[in-house]
C-alpha atoms as a PDB file:
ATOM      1  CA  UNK A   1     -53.423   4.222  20.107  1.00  0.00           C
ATOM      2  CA  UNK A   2     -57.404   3.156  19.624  1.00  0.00           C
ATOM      3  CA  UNK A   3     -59.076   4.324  16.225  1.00  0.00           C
ATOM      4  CA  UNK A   4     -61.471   6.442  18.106  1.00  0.00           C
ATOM      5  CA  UNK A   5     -59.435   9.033  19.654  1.00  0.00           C
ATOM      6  CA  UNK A   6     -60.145   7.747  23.493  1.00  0.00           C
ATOM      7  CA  UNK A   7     -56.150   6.079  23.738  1.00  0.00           C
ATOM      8  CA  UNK A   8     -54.424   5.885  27.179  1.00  0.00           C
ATOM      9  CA  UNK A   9     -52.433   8.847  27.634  1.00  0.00           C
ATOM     10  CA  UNK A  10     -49.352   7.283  29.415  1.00  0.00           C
ATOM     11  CA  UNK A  11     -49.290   4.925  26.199  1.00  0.00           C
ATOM     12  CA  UNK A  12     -49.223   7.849  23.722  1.00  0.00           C
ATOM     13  CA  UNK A  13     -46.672   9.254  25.984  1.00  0.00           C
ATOM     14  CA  UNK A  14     -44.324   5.913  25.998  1.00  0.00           C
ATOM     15  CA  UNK A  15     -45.069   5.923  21.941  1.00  0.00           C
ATOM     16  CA  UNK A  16     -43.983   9.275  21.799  1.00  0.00           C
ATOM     17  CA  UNK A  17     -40.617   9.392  23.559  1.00  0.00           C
ATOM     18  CA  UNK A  18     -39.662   5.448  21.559  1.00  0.00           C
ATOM     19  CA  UNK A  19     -40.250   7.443  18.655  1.00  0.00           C
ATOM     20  CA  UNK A  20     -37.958  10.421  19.817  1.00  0.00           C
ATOM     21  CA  UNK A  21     -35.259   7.724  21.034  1.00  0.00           C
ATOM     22  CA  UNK A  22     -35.298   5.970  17.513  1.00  0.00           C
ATOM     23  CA  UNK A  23     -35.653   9.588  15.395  1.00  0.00           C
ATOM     24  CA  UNK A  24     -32.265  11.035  18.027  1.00  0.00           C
ATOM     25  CA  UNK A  25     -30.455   7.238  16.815  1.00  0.00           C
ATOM     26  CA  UNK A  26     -31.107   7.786  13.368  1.00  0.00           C
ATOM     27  CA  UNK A  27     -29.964  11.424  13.227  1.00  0.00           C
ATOM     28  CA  UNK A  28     -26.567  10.309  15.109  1.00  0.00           C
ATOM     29  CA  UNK A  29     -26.152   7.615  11.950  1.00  0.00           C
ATOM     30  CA  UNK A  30     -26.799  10.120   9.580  1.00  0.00           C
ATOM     31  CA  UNK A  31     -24.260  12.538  11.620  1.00  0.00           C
ATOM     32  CA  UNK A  32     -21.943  10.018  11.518  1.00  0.00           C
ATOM     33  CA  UNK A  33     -22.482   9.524   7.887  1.00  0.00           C
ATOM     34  CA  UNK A  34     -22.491  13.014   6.978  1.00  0.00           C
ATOM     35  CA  UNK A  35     -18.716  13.416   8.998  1.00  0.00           C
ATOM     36  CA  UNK A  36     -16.319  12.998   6.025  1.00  0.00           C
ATOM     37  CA  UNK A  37     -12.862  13.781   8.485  1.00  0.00           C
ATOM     38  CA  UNK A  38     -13.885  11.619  10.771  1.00  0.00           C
ATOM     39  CA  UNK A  39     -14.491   8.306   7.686  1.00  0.00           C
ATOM     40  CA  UNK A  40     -11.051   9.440   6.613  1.00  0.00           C
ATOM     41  CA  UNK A  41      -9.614   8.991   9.688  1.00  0.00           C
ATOM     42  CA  UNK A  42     -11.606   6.092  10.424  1.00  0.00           C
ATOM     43  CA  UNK A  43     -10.475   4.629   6.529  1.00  0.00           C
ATOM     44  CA  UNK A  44      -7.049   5.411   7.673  1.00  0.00           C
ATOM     45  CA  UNK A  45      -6.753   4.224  10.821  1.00  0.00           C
ATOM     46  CA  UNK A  46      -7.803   0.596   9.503  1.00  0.00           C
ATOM     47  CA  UNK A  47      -5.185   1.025   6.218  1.00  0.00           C
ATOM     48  CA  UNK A  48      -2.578   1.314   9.113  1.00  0.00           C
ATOM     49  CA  UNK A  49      -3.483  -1.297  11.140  1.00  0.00           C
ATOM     50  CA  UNK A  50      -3.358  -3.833   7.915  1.00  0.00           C
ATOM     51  CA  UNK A  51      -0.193  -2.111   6.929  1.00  0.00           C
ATOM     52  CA  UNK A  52       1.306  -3.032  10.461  1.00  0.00           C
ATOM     53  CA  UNK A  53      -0.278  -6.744  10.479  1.00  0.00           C
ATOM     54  CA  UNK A  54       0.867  -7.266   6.648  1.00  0.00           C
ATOM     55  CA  UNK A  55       4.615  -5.943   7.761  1.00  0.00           C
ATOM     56  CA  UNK A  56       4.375  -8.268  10.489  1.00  0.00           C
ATOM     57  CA  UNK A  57       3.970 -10.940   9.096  1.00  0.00           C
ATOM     58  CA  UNK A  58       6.698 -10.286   6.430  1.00  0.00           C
ATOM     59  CA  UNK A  59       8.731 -10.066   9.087  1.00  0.00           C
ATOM     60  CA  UNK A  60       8.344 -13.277  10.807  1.00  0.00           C
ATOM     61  CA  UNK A  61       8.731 -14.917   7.337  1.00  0.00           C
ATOM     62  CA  UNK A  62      11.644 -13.626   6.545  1.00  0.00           C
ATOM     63  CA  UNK A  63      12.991 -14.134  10.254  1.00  0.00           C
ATOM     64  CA  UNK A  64      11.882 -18.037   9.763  1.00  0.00           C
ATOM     65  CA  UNK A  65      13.697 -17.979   6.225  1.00  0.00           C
ATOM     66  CA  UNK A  66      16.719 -16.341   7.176  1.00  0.00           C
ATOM     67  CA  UNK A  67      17.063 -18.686  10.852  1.00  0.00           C
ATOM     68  CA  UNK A  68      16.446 -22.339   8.201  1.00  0.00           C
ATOM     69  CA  UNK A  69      19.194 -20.554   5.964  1.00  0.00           C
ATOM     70  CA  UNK A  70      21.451 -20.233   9.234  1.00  0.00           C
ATOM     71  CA  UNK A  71      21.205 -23.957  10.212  1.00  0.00           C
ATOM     72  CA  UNK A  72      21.427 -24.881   6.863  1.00  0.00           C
ATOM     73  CA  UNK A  73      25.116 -23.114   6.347  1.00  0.00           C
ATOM     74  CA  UNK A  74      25.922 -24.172  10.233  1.00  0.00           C
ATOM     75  CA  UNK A  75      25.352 -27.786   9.162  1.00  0.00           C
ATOM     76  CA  UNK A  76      27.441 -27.172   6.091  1.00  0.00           C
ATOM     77  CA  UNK A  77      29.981 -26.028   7.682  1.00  0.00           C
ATOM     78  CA  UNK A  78      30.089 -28.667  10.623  1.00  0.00           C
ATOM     79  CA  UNK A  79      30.555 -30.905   7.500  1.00  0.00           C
ATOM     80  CA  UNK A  80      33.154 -29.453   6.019  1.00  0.00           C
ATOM     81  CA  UNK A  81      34.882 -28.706   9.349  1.00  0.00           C
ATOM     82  CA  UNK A  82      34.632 -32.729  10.207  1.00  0.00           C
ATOM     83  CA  UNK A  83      36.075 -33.533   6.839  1.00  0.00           C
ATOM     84  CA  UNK A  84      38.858 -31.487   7.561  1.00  0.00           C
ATOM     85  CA  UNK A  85      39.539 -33.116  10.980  1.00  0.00           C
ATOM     86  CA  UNK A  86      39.024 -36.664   9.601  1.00  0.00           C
ATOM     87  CA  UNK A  87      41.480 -35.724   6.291  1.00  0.00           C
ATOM     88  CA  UNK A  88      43.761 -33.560   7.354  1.00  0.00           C
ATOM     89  CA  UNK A  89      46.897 -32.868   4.800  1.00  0.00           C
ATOM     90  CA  UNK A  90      50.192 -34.225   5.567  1.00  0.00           C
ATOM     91  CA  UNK A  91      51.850 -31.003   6.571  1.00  0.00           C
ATOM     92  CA  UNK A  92      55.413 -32.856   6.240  1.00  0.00           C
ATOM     93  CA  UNK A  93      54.854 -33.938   3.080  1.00  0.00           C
ATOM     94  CA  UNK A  94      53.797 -30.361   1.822  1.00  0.00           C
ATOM     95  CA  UNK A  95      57.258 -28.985   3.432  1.00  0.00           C
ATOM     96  CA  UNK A  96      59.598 -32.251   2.020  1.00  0.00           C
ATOM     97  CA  UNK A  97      57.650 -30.987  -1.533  1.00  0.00           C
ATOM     98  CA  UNK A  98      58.352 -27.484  -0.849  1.00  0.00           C
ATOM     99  CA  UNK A  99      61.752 -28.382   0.288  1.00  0.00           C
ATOM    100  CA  UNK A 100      62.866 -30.887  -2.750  1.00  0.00           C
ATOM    101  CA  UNK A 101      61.396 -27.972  -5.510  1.00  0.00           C
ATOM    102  CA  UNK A 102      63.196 -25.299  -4.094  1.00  0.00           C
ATOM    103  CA  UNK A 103      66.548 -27.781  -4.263  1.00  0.00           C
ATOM    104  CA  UNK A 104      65.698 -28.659  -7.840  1.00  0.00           C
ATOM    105  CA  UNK A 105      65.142 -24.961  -8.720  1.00  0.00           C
ATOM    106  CA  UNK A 106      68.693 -24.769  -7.683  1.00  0.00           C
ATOM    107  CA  UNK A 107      70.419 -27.503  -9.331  1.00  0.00           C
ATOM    108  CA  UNK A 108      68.453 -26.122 -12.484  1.00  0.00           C
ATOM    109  CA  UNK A 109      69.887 -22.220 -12.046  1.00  0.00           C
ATOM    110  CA  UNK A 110      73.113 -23.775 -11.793  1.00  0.00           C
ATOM    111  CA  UNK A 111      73.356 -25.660 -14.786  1.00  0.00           C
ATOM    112  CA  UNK A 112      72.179 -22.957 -16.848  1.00  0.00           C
ATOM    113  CA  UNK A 113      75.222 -20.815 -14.997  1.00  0.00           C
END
């Protein structure tokens, strides 16, 4: 536009419809702005999503936790399965035992008789 009124018409023109483009943008923000359902859904929407990536991610710590618990008892009980198998108890010697109390039980019952 030229201080002394003479301007290019096809340049007003242009200058005109930028001016419409940027004045129909700035109306759509303040639309948008102005929407309060559509921020609460919008507010909403992203509390979910963290809700979903924070449960997530509890749940593959607790998965990890719980599968180093589960080796940790397998190992245990590998141990105390081998120690078993490398000590195992005299199974005659518990029956002789069994078999020379339940003699001396007797003896003792008779005595008393």
């Amino acid at each position: 536009m030229t201080g002394n009124g003479t301007g290019d018409v096809a340049a007003l023109r242009e200058e005109i419809r930028r001016t419409r483009v940027e004045l129909g943008e700035t109306m759509e923000l303040l639309a948008a702005r102005a929407d309060v359902k559509a921020l609460v859904r919008h507010s909403a929407e992203q509390a979910k999503t963290r809700v979903r990536q924070q449960a997530a991610l509890t749940v593959a710590r607790v998965r990890g936790q719980a599968a180093g618990k589960a080796r940790l008892v397998r190992a245990q009980a590998y141990e105390k399965g081998g120690a078993v198998g490398r000590h195992p108890v005299p199974w005659a010697a518990v029956a002789a035992g069994a078999v020379a109390t339940a003699v001396v039980l007797l003896i003792v019952r008779g005595r008393r008789r």
